[in-house]
PDBML (XML) file of the C-alpha atoms, coordinates in Angstrom:
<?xml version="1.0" encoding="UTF-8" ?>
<PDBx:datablock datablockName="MODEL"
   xmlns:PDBx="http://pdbml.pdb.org/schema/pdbx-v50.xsd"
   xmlns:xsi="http://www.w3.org/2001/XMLSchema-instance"
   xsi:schemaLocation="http://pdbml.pdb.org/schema/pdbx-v50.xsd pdbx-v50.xsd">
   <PDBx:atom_siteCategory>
      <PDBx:atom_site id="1">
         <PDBx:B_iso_or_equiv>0.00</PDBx:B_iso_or_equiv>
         <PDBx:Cartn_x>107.724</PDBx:Cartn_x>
         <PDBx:Cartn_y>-38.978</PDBx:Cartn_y>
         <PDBx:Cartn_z>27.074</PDBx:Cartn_z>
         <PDBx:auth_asym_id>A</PDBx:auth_asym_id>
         <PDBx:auth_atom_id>CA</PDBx:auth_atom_id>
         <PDBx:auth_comp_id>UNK</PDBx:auth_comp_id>
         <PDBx:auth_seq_id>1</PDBx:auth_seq_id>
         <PDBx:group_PDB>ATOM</PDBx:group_PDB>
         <PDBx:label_alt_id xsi:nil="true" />
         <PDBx:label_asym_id>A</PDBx:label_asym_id>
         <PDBx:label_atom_id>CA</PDBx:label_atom_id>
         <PDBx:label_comp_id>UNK</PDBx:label_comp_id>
         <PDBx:label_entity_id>1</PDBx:label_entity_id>
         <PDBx:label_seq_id>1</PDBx:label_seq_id>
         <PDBx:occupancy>1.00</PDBx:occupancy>
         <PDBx:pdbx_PDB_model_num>1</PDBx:pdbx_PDB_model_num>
         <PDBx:type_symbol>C</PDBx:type_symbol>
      </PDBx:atom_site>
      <PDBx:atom_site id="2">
         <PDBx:B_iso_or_equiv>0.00</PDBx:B_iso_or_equiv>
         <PDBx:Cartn_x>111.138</PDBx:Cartn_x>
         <PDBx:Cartn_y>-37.241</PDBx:Cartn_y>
         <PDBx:Cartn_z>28.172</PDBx:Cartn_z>
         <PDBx:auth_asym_id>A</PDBx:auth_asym_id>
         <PDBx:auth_atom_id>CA</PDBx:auth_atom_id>
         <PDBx:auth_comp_id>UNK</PDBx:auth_comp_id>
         <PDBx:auth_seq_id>2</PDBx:auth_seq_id>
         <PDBx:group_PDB>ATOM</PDBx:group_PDB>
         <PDBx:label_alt_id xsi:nil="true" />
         <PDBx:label_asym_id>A</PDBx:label_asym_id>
         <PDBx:label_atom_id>CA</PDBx:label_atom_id>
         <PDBx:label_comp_id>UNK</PDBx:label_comp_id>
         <PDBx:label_entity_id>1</PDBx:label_entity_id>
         <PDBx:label_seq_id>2</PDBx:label_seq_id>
         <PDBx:occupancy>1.00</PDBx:occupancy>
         <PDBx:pdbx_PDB_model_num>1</PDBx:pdbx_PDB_model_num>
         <PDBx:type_symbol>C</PDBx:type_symbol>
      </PDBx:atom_site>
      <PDBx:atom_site id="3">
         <PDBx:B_iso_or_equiv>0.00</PDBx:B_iso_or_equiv>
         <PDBx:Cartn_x>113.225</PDBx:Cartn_x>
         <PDBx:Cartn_y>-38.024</PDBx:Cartn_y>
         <PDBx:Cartn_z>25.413</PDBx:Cartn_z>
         <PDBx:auth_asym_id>A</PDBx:auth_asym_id>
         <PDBx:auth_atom_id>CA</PDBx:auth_atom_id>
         <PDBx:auth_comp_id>UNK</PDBx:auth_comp_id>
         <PDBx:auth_seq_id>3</PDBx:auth_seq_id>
         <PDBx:group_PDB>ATOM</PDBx:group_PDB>
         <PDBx:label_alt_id xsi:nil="true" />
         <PDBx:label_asym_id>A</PDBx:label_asym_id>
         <PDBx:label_atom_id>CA</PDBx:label_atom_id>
         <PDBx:label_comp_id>UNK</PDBx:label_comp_id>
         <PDBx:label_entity_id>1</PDBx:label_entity_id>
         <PDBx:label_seq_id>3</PDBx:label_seq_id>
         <PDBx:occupancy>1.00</PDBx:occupancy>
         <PDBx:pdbx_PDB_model_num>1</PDBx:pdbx_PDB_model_num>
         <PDBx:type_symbol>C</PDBx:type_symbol>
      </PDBx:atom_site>
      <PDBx:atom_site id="4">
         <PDBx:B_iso_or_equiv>0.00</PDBx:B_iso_or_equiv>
         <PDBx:Cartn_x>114.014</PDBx:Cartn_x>
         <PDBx:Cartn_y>-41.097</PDBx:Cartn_y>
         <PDBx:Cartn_z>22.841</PDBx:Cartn_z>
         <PDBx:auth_asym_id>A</PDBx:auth_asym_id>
         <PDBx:auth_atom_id>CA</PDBx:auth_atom_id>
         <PDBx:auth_comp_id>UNK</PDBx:auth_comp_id>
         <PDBx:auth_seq_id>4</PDBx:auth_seq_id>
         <PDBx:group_PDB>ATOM</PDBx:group_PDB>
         <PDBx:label_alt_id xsi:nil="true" />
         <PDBx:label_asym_id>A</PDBx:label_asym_id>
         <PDBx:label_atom_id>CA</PDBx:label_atom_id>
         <PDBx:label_comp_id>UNK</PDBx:label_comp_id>
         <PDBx:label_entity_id>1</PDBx:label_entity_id>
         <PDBx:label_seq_id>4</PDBx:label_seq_id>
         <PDBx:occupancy>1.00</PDBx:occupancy>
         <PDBx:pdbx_PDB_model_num>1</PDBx:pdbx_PDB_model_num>
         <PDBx:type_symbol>C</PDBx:type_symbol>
      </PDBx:atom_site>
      <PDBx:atom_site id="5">
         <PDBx:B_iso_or_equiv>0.00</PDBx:B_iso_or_equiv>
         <PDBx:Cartn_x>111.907</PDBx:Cartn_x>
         <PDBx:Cartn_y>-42.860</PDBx:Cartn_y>
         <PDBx:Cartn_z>19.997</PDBx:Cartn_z>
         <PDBx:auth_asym_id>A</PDBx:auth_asym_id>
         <PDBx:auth_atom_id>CA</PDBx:auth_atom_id>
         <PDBx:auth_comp_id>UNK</PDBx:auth_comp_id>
         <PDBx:auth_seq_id>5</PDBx:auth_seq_id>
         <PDBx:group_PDB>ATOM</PDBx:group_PDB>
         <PDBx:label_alt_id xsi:nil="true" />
         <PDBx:label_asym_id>A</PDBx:label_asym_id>
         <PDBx:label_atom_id>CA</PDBx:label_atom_id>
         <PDBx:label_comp_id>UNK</PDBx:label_comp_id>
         <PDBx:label_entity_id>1</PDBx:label_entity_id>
         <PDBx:label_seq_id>5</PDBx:label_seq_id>
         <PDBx:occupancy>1.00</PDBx:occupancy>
         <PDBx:pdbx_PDB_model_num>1</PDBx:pdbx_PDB_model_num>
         <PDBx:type_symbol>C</PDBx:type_symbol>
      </PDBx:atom_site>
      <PDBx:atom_site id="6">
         <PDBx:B_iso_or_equiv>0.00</PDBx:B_iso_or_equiv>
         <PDBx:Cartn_x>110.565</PDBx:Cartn_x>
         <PDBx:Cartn_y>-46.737</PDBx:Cartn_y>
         <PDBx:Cartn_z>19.271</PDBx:Cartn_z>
         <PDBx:auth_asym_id>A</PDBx:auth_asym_id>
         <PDBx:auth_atom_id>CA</PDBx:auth_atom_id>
         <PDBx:auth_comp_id>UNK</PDBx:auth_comp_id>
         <PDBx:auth_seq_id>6</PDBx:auth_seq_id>
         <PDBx:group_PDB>ATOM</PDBx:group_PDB>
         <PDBx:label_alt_id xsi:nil="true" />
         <PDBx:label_asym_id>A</PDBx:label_asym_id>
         <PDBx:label_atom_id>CA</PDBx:label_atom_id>
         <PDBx:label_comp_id>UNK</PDBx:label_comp_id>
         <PDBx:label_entity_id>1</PDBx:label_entity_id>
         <PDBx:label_seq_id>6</PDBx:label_seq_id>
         <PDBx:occupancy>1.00</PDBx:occupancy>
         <PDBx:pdbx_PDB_model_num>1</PDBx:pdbx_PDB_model_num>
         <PDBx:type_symbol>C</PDBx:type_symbol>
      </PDBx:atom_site>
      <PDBx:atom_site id="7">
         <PDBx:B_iso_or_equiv>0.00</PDBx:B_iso_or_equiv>
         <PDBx:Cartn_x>113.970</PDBx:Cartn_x>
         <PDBx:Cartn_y>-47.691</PDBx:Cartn_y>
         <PDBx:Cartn_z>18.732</PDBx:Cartn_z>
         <PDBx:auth_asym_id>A</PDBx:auth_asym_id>
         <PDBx:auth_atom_id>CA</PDBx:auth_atom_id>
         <PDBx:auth_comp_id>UNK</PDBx:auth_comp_id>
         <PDBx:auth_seq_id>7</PDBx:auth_seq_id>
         <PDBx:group_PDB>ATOM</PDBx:group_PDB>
         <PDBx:label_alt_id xsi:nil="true" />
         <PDBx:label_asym_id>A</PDBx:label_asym_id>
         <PDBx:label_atom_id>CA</PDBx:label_atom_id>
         <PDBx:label_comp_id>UNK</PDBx:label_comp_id>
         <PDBx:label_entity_id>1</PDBx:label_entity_id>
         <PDBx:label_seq_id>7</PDBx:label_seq_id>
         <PDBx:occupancy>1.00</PDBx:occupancy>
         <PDBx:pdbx_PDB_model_num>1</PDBx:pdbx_PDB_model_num>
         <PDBx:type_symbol>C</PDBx:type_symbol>
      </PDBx:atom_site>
      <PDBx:atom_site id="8">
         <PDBx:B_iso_or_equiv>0.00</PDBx:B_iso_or_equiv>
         <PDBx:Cartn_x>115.335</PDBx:Cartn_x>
         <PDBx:Cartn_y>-46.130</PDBx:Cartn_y>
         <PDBx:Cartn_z>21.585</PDBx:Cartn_z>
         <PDBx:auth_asym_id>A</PDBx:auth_asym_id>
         <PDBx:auth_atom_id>CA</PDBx:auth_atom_id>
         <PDBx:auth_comp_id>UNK</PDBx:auth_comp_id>
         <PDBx:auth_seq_id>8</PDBx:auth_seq_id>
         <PDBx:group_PDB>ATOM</PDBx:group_PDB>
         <PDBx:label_alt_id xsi:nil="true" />
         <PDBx:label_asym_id>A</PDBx:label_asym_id>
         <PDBx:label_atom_id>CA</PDBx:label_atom_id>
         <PDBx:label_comp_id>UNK</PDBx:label_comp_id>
         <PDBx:label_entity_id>1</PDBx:label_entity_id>
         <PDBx:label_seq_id>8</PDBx:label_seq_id>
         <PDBx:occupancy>1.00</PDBx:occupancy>
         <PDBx:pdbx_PDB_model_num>1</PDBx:pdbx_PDB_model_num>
         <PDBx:type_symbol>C</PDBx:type_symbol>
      </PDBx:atom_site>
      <PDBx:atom_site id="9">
         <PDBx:B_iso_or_equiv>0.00</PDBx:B_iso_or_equiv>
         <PDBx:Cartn_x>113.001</PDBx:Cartn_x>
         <PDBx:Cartn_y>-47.720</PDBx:Cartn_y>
         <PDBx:Cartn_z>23.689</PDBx:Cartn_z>
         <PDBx:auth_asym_id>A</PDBx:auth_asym_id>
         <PDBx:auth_atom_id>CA</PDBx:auth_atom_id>
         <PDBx:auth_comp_id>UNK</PDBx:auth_comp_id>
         <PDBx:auth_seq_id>9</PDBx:auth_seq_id>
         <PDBx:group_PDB>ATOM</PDBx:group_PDB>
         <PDBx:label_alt_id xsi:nil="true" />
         <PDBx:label_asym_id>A</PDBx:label_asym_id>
         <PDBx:label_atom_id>CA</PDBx:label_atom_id>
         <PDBx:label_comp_id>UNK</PDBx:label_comp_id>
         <PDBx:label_entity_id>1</PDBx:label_entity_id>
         <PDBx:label_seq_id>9</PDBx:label_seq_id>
         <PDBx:occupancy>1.00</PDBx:occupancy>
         <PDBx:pdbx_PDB_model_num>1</PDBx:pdbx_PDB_model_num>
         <PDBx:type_symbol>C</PDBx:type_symbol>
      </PDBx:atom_site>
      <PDBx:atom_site id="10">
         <PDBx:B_iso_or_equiv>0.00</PDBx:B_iso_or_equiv>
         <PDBx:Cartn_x>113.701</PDBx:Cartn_x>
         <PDBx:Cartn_y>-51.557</PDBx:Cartn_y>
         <PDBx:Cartn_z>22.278</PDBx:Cartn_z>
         <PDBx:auth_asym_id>A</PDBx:auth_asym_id>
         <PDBx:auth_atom_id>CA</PDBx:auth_atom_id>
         <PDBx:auth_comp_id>UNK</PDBx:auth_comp_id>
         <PDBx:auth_seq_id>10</PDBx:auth_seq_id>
         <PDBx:group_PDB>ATOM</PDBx:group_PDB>
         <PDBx:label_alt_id xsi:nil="true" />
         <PDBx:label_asym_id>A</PDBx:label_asym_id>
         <PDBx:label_atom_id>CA</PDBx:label_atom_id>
         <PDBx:label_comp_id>UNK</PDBx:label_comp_id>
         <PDBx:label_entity_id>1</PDBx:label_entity_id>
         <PDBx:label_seq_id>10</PDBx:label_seq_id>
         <PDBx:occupancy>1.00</PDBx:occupancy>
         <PDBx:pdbx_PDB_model_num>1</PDBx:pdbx_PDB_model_num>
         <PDBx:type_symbol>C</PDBx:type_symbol>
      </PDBx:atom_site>
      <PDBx:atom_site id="11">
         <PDBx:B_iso_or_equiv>0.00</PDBx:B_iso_or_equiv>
         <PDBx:Cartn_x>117.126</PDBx:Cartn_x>
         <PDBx:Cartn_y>-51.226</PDBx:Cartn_y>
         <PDBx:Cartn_z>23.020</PDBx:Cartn_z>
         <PDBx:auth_asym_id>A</PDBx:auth_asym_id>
         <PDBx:auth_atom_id>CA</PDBx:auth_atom_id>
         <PDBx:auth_comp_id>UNK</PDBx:auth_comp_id>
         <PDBx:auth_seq_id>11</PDBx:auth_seq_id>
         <PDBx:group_PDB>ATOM</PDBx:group_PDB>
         <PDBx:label_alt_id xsi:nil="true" />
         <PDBx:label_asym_id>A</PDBx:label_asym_id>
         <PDBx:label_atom_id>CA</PDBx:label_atom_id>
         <PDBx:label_comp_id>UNK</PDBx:label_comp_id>
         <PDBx:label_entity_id>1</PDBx:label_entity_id>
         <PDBx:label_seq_id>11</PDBx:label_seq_id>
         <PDBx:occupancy>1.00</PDBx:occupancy>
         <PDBx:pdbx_PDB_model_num>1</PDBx:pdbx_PDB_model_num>
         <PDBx:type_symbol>C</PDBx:type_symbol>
      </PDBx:atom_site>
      <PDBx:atom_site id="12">
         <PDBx:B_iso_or_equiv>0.00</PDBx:B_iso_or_equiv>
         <PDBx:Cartn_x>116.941</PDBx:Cartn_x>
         <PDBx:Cartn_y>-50.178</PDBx:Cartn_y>
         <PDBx:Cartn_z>26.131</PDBx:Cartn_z>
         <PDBx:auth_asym_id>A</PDBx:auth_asym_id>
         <PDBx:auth_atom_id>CA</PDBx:auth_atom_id>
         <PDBx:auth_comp_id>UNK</PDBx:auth_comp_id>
         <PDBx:auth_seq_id>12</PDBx:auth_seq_id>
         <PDBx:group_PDB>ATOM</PDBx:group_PDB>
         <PDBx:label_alt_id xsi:nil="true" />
         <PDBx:label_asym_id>A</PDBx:label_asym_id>
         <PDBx:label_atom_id>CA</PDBx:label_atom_id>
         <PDBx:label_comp_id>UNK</PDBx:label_comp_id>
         <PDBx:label_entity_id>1</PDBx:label_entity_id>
         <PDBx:label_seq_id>12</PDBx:label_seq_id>
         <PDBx:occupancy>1.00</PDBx:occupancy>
         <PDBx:pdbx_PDB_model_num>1</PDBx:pdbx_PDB_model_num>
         <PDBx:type_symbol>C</PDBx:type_symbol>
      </PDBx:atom_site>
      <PDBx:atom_site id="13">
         <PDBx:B_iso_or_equiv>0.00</PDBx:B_iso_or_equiv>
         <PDBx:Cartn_x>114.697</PDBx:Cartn_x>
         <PDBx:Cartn_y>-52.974</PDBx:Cartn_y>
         <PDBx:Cartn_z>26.623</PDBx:Cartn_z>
         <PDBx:auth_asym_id>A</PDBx:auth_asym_id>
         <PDBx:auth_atom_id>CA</PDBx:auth_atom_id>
         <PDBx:auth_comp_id>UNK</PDBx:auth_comp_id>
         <PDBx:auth_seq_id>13</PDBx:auth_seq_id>
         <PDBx:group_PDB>ATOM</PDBx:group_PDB>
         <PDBx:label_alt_id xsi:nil="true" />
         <PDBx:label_asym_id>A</PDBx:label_asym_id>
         <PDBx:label_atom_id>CA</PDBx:label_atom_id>
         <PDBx:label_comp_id>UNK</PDBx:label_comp_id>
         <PDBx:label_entity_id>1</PDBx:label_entity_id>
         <PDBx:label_seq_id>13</PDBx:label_seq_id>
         <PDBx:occupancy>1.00</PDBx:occupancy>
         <PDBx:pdbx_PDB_model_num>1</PDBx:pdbx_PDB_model_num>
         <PDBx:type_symbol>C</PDBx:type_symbol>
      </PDBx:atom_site>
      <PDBx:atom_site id="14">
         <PDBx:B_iso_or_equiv>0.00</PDBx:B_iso_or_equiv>
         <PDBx:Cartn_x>117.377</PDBx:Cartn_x>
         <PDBx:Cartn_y>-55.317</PDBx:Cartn_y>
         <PDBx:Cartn_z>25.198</PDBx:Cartn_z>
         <PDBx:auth_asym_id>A</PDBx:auth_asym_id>
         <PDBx:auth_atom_id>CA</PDBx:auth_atom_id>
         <PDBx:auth_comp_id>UNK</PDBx:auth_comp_id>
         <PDBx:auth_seq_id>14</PDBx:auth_seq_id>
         <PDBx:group_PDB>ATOM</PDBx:group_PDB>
         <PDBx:label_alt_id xsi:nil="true" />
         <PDBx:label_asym_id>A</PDBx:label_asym_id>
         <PDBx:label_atom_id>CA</PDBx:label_atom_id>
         <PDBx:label_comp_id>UNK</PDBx:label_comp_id>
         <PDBx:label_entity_id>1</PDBx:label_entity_id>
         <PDBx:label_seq_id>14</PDBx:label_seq_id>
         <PDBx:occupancy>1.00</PDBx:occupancy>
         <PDBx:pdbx_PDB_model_num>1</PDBx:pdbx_PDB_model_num>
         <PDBx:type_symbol>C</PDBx:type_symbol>
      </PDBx:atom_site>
      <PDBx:atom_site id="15">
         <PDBx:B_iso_or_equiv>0.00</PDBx:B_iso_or_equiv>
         <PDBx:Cartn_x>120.594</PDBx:Cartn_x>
         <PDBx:Cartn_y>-53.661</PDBx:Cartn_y>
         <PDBx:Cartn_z>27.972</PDBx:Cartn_z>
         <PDBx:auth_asym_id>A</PDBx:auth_asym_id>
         <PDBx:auth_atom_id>CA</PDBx:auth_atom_id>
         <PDBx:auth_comp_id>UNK</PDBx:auth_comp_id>
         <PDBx:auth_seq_id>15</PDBx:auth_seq_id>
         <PDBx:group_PDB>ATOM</PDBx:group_PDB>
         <PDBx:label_alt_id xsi:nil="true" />
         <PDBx:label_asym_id>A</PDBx:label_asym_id>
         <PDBx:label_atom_id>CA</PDBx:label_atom_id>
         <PDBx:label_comp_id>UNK</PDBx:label_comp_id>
         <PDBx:label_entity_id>1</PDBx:label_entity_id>
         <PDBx:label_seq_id>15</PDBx:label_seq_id>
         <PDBx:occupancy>1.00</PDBx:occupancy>
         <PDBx:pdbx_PDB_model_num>1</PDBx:pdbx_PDB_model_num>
         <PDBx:type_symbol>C</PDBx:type_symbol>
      </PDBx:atom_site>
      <PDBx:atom_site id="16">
         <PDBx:B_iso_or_equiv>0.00</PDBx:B_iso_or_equiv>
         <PDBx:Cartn_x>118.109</PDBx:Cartn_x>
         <PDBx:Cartn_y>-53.502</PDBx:Cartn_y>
         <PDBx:Cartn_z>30.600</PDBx:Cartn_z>
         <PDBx:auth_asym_id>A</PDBx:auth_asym_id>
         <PDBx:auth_atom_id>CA</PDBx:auth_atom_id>
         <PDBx:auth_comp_id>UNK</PDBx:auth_comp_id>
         <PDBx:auth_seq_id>16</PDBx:auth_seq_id>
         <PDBx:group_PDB>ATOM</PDBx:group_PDB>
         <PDBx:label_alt_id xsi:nil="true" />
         <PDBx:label_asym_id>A</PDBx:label_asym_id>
         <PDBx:label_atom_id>CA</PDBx:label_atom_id>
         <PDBx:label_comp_id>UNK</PDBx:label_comp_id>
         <PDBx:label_entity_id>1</PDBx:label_entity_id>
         <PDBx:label_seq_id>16</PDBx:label_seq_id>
         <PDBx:occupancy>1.00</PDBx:occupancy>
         <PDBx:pdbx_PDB_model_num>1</PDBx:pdbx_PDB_model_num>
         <PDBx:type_symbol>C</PDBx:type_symbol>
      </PDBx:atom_site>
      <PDBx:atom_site id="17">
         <PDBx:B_iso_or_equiv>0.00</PDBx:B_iso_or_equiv>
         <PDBx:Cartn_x>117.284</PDBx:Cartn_x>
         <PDBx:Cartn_y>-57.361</PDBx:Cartn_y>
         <PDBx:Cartn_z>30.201</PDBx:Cartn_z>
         <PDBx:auth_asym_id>A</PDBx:auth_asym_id>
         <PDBx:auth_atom_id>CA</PDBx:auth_atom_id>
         <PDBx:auth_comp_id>UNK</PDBx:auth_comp_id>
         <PDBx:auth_seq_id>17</PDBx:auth_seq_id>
         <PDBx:group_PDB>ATOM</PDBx:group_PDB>
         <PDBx:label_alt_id xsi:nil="true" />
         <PDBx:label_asym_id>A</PDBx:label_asym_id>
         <PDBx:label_atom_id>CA</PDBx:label_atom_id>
         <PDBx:label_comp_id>UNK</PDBx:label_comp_id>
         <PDBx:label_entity_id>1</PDBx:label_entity_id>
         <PDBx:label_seq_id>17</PDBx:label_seq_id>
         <PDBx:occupancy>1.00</PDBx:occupancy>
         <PDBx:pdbx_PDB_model_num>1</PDBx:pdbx_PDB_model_num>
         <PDBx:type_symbol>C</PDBx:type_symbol>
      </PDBx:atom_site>
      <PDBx:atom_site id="18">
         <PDBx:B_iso_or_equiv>0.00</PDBx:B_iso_or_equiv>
         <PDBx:Cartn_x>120.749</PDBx:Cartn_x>
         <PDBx:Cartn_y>-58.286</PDBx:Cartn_y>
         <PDBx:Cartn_z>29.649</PDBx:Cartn_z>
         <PDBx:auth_asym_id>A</PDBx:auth_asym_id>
         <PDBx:auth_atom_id>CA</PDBx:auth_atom_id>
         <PDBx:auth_comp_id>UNK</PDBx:auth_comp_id>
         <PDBx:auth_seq_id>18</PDBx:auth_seq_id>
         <PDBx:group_PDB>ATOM</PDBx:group_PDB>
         <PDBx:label_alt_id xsi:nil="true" />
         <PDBx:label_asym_id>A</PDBx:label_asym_id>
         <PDBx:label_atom_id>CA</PDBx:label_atom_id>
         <PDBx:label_comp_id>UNK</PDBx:label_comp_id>
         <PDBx:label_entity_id>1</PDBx:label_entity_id>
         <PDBx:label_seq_id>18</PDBx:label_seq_id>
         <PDBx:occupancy>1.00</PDBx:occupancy>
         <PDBx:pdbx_PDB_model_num>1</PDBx:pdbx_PDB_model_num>
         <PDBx:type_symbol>C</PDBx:type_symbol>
      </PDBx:atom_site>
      <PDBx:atom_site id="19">
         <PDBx:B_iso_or_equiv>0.00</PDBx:B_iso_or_equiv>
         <PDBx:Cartn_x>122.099</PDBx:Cartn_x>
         <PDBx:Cartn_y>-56.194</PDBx:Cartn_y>
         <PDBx:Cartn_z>32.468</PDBx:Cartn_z>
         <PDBx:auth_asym_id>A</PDBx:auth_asym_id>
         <PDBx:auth_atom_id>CA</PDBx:auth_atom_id>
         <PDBx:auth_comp_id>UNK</PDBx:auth_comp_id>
         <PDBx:auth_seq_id>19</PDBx:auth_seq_id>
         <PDBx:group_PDB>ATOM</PDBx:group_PDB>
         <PDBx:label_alt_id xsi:nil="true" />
         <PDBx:label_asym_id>A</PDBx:label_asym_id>
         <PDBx:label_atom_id>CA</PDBx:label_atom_id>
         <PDBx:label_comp_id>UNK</PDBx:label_comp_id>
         <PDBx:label_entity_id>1</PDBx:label_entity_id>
         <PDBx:label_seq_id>19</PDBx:label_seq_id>
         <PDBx:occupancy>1.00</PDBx:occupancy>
         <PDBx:pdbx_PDB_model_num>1</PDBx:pdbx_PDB_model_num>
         <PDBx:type_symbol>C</PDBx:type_symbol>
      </PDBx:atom_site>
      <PDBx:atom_site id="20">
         <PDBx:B_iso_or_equiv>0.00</PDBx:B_iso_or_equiv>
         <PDBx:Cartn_x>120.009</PDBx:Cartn_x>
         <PDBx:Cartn_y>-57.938</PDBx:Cartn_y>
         <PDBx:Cartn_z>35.166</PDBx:Cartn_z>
         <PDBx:auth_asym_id>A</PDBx:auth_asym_id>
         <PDBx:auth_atom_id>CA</PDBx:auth_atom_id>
         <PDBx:auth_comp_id>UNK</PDBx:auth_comp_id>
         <PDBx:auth_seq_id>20</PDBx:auth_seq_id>
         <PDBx:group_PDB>ATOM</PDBx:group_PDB>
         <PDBx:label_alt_id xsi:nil="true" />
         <PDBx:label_asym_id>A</PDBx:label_asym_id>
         <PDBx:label_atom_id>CA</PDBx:label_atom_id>
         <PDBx:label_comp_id>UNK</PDBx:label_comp_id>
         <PDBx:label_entity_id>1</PDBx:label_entity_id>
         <PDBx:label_seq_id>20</PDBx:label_seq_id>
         <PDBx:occupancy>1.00</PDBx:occupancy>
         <PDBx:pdbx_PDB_model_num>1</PDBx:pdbx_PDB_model_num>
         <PDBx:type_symbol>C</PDBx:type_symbol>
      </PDBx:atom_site>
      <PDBx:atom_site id="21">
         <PDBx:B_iso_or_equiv>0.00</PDBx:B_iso_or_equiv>
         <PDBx:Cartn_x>119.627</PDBx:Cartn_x>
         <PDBx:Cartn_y>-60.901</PDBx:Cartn_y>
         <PDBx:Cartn_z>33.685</PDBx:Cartn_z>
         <PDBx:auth_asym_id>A</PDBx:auth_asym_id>
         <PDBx:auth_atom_id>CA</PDBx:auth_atom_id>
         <PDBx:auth_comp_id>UNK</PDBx:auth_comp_id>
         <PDBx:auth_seq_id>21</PDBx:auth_seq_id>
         <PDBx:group_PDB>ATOM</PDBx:group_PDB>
         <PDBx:label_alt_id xsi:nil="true" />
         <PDBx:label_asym_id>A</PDBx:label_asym_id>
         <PDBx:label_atom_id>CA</PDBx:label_atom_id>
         <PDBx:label_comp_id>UNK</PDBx:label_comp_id>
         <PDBx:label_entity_id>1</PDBx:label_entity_id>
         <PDBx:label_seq_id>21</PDBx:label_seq_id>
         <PDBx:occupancy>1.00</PDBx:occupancy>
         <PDBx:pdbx_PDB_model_num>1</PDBx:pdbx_PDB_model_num>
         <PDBx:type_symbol>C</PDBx:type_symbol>
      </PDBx:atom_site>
      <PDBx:atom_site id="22">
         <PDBx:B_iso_or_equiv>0.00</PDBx:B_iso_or_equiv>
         <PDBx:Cartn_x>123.455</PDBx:Cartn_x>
         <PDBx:Cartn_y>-61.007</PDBx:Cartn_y>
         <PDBx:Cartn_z>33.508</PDBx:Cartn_z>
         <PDBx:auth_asym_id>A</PDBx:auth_asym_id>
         <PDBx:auth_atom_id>CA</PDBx:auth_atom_id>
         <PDBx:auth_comp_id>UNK</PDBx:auth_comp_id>
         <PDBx:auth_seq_id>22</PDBx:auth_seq_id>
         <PDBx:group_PDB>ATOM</PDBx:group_PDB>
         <PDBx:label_alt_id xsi:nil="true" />
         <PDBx:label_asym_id>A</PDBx:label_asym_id>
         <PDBx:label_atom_id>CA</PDBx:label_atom_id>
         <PDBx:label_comp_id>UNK</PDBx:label_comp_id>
         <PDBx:label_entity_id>1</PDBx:label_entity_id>
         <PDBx:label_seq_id>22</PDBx:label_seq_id>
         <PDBx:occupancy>1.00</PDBx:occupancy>
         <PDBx:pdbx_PDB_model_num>1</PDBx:pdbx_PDB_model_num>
         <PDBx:type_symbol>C</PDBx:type_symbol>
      </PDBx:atom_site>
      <PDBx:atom_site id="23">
         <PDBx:B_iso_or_equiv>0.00</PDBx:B_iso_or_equiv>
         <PDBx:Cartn_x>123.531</PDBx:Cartn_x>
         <PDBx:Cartn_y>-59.568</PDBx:Cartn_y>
         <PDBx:Cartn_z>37.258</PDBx:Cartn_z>
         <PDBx:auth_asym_id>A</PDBx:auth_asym_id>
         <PDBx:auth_atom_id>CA</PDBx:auth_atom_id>
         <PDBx:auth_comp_id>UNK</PDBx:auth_comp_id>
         <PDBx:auth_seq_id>23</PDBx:auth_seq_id>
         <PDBx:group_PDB>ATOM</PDBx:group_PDB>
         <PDBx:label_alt_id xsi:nil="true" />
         <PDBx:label_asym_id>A</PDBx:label_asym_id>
         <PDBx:label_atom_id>CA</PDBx:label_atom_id>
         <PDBx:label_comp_id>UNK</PDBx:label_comp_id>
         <PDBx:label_entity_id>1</PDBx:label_entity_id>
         <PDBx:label_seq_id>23</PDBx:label_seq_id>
         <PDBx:occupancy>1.00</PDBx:occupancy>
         <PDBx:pdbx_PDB_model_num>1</PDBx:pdbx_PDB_model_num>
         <PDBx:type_symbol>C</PDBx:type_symbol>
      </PDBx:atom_site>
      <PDBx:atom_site id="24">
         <PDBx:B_iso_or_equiv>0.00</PDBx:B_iso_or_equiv>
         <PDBx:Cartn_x>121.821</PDBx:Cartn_x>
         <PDBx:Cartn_y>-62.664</PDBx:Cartn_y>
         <PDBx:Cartn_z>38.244</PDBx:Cartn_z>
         <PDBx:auth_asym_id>A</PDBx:auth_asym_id>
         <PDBx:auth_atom_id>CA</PDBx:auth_atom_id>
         <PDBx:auth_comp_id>UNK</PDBx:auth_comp_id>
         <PDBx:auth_seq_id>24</PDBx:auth_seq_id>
         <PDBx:group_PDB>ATOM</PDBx:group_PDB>
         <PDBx:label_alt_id xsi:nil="true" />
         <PDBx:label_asym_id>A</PDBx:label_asym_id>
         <PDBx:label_atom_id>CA</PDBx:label_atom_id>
         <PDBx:label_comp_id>UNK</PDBx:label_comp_id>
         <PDBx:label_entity_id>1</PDBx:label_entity_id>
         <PDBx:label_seq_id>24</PDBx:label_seq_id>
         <PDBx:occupancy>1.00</PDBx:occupancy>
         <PDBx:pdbx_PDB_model_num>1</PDBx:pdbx_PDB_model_num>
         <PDBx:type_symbol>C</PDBx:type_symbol>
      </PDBx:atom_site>
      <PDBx:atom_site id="25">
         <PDBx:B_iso_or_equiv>0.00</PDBx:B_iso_or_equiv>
         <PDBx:Cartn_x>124.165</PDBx:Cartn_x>
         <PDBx:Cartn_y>-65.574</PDBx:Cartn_y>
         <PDBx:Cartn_z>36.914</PDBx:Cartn_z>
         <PDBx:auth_asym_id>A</PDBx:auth_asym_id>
         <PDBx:auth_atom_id>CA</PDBx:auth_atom_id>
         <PDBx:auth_comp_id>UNK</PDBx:auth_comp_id>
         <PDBx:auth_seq_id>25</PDBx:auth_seq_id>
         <PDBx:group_PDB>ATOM</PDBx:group_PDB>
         <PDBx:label_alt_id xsi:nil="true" />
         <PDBx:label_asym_id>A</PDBx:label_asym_id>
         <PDBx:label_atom_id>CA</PDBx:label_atom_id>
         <PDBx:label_comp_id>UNK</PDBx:label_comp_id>
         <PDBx:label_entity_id>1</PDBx:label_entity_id>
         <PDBx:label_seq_id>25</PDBx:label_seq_id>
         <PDBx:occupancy>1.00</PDBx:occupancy>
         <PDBx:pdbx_PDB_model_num>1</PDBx:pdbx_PDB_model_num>
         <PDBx:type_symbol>C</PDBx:type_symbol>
      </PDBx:atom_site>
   </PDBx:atom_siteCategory>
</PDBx:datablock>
């Protein structure tokens, strides 16, 4: 692990979802 925690990782989850899943409309 470089850096961050469990909540770090969620919401990365969350922008990393939304940002391709967004890319792709």
């Amino acid at each position: 692990a470089a850096s961050g925690s469990a909540g770090g990782a969620l919401l990365s989850a969350l922008v990393y979802a939304a940002m391709n899943v967004g890319l792709s409309i």
